[in-house]
PDB file of N, CA and C in Angstrom:
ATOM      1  N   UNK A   1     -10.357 -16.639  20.101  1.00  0.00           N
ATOM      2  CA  UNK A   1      -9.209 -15.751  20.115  1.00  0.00           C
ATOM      3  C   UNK A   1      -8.356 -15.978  21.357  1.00  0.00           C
ATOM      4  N   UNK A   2      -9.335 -16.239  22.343  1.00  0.00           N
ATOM      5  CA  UNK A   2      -8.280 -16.695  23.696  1.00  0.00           C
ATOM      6  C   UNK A   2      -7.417 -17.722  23.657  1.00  0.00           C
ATOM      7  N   UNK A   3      -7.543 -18.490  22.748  1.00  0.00           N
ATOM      8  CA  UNK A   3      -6.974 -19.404  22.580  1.00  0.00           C
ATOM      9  C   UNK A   3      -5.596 -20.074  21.759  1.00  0.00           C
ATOM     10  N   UNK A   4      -5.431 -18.327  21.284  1.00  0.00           N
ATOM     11  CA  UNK A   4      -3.999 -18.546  20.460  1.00  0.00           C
ATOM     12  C   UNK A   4      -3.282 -16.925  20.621  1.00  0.00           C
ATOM     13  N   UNK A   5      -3.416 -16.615  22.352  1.00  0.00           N
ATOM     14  CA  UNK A   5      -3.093 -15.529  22.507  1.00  0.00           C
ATOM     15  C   UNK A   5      -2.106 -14.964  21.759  1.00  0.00           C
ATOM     16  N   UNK A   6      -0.297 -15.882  22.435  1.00  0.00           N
ATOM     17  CA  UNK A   6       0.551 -15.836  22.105  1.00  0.00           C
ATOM     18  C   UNK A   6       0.934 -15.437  20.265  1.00  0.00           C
ATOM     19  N   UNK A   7       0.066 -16.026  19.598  1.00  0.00           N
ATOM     20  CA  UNK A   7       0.099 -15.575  18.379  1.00  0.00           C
ATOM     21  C   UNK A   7      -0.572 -14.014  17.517  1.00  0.00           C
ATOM     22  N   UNK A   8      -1.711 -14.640  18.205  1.00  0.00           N
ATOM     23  CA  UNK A   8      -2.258 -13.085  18.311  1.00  0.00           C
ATOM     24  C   UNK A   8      -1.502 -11.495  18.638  1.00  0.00           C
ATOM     25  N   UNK A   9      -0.714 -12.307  19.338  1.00  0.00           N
ATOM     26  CA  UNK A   9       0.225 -10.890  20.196  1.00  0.00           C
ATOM     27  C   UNK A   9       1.372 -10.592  18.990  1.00  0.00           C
ATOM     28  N   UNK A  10       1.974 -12.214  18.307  1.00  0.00           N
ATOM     29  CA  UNK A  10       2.904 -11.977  17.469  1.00  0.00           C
ATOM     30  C   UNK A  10       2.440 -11.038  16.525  1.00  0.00           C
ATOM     31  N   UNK A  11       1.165 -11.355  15.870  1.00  0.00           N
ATOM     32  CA  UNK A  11       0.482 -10.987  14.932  1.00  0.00           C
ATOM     33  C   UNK A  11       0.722  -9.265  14.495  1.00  0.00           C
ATOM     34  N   UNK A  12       0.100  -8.927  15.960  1.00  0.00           N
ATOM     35  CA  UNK A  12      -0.158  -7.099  16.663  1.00  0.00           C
ATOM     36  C   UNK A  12       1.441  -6.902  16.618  1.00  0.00           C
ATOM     37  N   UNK A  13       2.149  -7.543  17.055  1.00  0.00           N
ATOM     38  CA  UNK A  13       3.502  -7.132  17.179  1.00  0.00           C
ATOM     39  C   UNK A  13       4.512  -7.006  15.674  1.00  0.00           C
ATOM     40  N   UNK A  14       3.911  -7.740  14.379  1.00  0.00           N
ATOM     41  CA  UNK A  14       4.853  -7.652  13.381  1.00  0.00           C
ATOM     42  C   UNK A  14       3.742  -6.696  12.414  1.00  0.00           C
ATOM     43  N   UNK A  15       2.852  -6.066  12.692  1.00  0.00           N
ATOM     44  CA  UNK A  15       1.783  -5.238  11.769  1.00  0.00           C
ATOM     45  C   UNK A  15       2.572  -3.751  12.946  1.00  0.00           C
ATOM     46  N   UNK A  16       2.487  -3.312  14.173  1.00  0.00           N
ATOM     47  CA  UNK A  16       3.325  -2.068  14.685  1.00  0.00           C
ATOM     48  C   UNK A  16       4.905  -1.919  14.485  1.00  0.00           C
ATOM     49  N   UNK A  17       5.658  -2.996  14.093  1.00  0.00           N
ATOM     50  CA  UNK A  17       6.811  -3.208  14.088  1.00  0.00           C
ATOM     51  C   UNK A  17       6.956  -2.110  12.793  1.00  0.00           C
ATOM     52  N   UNK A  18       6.190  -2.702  11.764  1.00  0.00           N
ATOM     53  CA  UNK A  18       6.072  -2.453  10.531  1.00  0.00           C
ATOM     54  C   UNK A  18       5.715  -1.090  10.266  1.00  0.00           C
ATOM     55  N   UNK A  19       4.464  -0.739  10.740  1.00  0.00           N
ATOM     56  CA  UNK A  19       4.335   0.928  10.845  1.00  0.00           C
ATOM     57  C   UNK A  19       5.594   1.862  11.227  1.00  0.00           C
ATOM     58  N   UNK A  20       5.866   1.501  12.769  1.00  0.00           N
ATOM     59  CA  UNK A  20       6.763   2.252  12.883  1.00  0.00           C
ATOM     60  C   UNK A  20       8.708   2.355  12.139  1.00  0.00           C
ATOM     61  N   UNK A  21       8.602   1.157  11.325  1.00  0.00           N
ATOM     62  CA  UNK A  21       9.778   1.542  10.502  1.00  0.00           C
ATOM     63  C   UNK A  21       9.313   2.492   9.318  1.00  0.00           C
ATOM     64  N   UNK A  22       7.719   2.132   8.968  1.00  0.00           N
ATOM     65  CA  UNK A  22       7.571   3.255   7.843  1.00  0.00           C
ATOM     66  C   UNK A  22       7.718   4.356   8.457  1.00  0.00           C
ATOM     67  N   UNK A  23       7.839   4.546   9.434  1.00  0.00           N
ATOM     68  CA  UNK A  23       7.539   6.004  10.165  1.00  0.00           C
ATOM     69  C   UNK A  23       5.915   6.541   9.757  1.00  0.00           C
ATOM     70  N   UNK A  24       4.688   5.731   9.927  1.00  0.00           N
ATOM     71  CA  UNK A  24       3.725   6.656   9.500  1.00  0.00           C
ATOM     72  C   UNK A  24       2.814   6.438  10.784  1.00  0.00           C
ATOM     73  N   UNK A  25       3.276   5.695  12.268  1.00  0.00           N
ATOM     74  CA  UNK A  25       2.563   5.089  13.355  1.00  0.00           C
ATOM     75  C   UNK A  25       3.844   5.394  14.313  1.00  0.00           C
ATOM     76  N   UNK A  26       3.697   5.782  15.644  1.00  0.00           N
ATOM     77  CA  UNK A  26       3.598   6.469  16.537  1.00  0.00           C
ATOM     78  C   UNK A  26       3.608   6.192  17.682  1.00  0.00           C
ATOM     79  N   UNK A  27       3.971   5.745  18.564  1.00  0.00           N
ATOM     80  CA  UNK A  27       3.053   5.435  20.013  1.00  0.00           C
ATOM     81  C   UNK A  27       3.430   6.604  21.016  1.00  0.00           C
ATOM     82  N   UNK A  28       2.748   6.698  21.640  1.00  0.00           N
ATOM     83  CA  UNK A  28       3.028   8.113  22.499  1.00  0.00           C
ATOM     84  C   UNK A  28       2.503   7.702  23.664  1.00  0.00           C
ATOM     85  N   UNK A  29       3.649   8.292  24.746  1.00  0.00           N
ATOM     86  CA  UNK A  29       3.009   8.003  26.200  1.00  0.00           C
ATOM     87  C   UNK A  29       2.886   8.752  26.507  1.00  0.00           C
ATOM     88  N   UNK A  30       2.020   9.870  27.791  1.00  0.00           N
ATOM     89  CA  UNK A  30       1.685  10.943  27.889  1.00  0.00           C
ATOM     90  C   UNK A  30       1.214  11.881  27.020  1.00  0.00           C
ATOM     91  N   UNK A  31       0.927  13.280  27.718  1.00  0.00           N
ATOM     92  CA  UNK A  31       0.915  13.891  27.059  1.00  0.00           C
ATOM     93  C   UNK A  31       1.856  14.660  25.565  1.00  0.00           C
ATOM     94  N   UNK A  32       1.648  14.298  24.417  1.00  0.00           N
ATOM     95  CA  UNK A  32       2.803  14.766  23.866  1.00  0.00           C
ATOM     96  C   UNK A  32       3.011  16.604  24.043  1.00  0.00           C
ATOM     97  N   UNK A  33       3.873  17.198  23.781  1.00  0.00           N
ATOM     98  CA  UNK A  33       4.539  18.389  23.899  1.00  0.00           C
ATOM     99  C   UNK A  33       4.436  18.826  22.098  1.00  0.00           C
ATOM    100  N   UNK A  34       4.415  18.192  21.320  1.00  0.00           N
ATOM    101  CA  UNK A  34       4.580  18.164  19.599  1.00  0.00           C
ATOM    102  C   UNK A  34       3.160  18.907  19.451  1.00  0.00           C
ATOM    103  N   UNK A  35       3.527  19.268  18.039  1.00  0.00           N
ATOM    104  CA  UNK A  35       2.444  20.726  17.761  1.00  0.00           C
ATOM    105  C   UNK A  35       1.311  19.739  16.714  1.00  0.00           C
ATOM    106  N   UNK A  36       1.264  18.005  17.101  1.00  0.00           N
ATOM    107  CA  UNK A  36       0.495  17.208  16.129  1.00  0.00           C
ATOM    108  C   UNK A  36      -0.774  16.730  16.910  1.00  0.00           C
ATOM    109  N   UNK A  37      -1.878  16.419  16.194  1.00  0.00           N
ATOM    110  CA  UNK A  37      -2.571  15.767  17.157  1.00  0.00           C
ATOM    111  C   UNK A  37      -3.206  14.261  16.618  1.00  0.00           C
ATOM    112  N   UNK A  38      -3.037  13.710  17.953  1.00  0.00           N
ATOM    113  CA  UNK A  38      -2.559  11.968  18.015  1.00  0.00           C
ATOM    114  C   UNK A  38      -4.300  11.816  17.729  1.00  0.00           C
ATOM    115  N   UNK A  39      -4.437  10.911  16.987  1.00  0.00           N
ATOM    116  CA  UNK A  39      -5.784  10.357  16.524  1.00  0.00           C
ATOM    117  C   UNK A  39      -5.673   9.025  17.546  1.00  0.00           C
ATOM    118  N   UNK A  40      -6.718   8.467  17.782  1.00  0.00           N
ATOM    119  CA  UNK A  40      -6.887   7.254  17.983  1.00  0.00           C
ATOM    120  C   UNK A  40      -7.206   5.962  17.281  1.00  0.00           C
ATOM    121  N   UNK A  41      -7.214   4.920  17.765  1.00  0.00           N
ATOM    122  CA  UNK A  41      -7.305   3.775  16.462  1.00  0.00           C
ATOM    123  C   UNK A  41      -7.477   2.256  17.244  1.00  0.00           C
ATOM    124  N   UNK A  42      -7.791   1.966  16.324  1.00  0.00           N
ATOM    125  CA  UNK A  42      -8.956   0.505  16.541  1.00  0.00           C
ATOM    126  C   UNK A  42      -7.986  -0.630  16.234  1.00  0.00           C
ATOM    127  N   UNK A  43      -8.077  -1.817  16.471  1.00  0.00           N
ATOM    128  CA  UNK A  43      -7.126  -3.120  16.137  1.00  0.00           C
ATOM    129  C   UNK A  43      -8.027  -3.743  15.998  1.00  0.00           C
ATOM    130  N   UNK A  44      -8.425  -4.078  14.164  1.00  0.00           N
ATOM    131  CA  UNK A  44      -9.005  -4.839  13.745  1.00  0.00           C
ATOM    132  C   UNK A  44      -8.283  -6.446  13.641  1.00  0.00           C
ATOM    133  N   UNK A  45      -8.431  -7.815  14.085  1.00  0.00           N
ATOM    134  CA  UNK A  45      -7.843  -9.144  14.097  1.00  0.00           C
ATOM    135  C   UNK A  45      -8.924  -9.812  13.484  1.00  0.00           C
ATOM    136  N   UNK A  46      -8.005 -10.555  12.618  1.00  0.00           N
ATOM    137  CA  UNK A  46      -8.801 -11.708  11.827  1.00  0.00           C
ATOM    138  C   UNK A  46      -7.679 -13.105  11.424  1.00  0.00           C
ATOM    139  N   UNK A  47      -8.437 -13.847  10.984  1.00  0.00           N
ATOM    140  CA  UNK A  47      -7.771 -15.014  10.934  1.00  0.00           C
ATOM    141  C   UNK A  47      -7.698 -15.069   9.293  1.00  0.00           C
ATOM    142  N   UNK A  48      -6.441 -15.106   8.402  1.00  0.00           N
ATOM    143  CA  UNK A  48      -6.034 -15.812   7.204  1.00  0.00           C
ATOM    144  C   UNK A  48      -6.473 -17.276   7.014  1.00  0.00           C
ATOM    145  N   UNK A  49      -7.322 -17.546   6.182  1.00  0.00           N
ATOM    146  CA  UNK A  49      -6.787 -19.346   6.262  1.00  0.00           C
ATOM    147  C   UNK A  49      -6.737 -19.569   4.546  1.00  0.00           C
ATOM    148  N   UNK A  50      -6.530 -20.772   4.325  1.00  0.00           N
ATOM    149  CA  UNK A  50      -5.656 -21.137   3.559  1.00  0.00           C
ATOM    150  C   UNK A  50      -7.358 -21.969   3.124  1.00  0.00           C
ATOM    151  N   UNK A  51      -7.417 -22.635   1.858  1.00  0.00           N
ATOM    152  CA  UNK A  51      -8.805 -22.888   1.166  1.00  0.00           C
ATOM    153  C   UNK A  51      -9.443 -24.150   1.647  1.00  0.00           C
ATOM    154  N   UNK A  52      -8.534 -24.624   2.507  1.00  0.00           N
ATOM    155  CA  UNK A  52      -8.981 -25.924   3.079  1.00  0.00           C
ATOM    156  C   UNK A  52      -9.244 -25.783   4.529  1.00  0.00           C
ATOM    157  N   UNK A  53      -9.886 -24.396   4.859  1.00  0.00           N
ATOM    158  CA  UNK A  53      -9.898 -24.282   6.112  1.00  0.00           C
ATOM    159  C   UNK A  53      -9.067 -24.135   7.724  1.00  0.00           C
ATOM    160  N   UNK A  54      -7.558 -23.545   7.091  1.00  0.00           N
ATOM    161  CA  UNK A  54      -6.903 -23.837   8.132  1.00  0.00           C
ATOM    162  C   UNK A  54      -6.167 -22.313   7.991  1.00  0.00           C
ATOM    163  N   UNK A  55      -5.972 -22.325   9.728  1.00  0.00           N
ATOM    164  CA  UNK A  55      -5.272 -20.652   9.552  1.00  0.00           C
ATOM    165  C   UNK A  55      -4.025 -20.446   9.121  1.00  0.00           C
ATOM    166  N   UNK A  56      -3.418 -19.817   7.889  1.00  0.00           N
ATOM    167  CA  UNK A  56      -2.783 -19.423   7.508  1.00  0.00           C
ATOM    168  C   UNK A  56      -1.531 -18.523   8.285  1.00  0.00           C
ATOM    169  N   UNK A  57      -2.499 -17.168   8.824  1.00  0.00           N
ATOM    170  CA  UNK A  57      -1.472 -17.002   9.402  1.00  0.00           C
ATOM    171  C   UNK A  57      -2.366 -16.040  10.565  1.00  0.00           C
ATOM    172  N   UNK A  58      -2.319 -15.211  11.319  1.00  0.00           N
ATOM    173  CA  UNK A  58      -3.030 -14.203  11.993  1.00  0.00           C
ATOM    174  C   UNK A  58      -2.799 -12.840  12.022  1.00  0.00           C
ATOM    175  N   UNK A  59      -3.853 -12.073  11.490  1.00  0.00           N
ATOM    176  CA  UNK A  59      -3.886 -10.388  10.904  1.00  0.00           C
ATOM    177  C   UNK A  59      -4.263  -9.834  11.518  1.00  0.00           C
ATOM    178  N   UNK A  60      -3.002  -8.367  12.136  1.00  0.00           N
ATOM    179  CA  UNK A  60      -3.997  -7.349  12.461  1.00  0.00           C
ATOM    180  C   UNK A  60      -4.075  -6.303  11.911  1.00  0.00           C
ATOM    181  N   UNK A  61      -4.880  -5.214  11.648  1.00  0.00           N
ATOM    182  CA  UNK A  61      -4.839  -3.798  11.202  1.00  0.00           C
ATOM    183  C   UNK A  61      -5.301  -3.112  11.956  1.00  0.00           C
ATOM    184  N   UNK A  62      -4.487  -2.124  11.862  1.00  0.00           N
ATOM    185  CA  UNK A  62      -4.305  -0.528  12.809  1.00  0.00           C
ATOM    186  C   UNK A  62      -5.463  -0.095  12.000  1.00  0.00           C
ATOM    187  N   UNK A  63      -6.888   0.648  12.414  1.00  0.00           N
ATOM    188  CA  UNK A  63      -7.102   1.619  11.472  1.00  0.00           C
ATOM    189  C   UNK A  63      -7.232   2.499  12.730  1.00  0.00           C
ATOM    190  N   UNK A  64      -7.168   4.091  11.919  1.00  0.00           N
ATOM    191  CA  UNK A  64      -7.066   5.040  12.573  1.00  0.00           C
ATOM    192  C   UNK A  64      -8.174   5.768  12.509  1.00  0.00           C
ATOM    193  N   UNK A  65      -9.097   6.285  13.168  1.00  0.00           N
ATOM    194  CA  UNK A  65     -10.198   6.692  12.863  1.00  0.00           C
ATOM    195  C   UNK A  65     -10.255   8.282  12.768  1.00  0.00           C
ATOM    196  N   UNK A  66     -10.085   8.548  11.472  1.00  0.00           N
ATOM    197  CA  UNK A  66      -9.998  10.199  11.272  1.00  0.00           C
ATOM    198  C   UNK A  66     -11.264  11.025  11.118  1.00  0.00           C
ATOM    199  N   UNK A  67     -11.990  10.749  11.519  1.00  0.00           N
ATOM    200  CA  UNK A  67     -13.550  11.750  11.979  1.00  0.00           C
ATOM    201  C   UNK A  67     -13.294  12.239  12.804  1.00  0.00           C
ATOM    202  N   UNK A  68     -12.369  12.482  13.656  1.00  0.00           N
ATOM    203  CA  UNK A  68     -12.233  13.069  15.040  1.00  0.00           C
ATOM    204  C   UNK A  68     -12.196  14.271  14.555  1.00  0.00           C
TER     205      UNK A  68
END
């Protein structure tokens, strides 16, 4: 993974891009003042590849862990 940071970062960067136009993801600095409460969440990364062994493209998913 160290080794294809830069992509990795793209990766994280077009999966939050995406949330936050759905409006269903969030980022909050501080304490918020809003009457909601902010869950926390995990960044699952994995690698796509294509059937001949080669990476496709690089995935991340937000999950949010709602047991809290």
């Amino acid at each position: 993974m160290r080794d294809n940071l830069q992509e990795w970062q793209a990766g994280l960067r077009f999966k939050l891009e995406s949330l936050i136009k759905a409006k269903t993801f969030k980022i909050l600095k501080g304490l918020p003042l809003l009457k909601v409460t902010p869950r926390s969440c995990k960044i699952v990364l994995r690698n796509k590849m294509h059937t001949d062994n080669i990476i496709a493209r690089y995935k991340a998913k937000v999950i949010i862990q709602g047991f809290e």
